[in-house]
Protein backbone atom coordinates (compact mmCIF):
# COMPACT_ATOMS: atom_id res chain seq x y z
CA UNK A 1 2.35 -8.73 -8.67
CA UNK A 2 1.81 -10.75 -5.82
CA UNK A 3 -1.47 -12.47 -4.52
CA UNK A 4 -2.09 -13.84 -1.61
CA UNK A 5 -5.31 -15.92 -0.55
CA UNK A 6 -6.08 -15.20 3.05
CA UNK A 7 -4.24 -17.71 4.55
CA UNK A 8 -1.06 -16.84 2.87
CA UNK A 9 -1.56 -13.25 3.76
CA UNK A 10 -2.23 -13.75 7.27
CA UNK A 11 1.24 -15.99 7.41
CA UNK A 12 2.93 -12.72 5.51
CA UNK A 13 1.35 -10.42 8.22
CA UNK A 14 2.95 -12.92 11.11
CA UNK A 15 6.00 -13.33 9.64
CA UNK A 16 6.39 -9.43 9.08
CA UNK A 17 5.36 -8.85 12.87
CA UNK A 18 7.40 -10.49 14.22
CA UNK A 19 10.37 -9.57 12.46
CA UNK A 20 9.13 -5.78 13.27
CA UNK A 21 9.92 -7.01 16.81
CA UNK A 22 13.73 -7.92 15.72
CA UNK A 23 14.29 -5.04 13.30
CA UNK A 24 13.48 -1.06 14.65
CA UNK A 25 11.48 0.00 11.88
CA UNK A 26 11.03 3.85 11.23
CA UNK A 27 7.65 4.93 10.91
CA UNK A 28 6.01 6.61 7.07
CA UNK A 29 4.35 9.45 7.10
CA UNK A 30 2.03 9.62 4.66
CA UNK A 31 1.68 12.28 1.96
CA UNK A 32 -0.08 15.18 2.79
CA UNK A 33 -2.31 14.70 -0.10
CA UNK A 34 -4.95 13.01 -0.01
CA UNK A 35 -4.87 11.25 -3.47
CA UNK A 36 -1.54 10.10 -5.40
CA UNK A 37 -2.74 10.78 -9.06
CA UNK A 38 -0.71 8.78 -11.63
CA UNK A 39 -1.96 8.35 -15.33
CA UNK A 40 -5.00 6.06 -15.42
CA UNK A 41 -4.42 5.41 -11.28
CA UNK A 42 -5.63 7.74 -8.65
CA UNK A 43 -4.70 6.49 -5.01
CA UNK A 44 -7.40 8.18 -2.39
CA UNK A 45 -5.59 7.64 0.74
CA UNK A 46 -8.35 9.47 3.02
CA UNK A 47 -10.92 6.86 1.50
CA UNK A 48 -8.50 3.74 1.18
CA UNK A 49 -9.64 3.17 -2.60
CA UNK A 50 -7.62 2.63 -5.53
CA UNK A 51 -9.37 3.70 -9.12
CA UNK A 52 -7.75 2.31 -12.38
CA UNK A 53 -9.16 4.34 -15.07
CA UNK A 54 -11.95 5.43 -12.86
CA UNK A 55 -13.04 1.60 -11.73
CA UNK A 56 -12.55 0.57 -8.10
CA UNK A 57 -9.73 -1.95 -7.86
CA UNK A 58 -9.94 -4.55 -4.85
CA UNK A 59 -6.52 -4.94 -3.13
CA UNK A 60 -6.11 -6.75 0.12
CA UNK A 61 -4.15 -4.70 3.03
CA UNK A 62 -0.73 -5.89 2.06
CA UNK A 63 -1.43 -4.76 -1.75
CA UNK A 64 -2.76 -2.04 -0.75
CA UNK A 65 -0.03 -0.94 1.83
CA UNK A 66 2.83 -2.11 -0.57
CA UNK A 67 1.19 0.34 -3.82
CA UNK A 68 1.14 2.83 -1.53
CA UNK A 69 4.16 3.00 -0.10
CA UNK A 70 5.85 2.33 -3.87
CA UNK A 71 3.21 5.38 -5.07
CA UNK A 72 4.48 7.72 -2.35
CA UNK A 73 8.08 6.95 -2.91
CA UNK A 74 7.74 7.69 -6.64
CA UNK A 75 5.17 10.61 -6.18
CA UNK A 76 8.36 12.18 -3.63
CA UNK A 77 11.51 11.54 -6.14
CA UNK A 78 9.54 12.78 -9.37
């Protein structure tokens, strides 16, 4: 796991902008459910939280962007 104090994620943000600019980048739909369950995880999109076991987890946007993007692409091959 990666993480990034705010200055660091700010720089990732940046760095990924502006290479959005040089790259076309399709956009993700999200899932049309509005939770990815998992054992002990539950993902509720609609609400941006993320529950371990039933305890809020904090996640900054780029954790929280990168879990859910690796969540939806395992909730869509299983």
């Amino acid at each position: 796991m990666l993480i990034f104090n705010d200055t660091e994620e700010k720089a990732v943000e940046k760095a990924i902008a502006a290479l959005a600019d040089m790259i076309p980048l399709e956009a993700i739909q999200p899932p049309h459910s509005p939770a990815l369950v998992f054992p002990g995880l539950e993902i509720r999109l609609h609400q941006r939280r993320v529950l371990k076991d039933g305890a809020d987890i904090y996640l900054t946007r780029l954790e929280y962007g990168a879990l859910c993007y690796l969540a939806a692409s395992q909730a869509l091959s299983a």
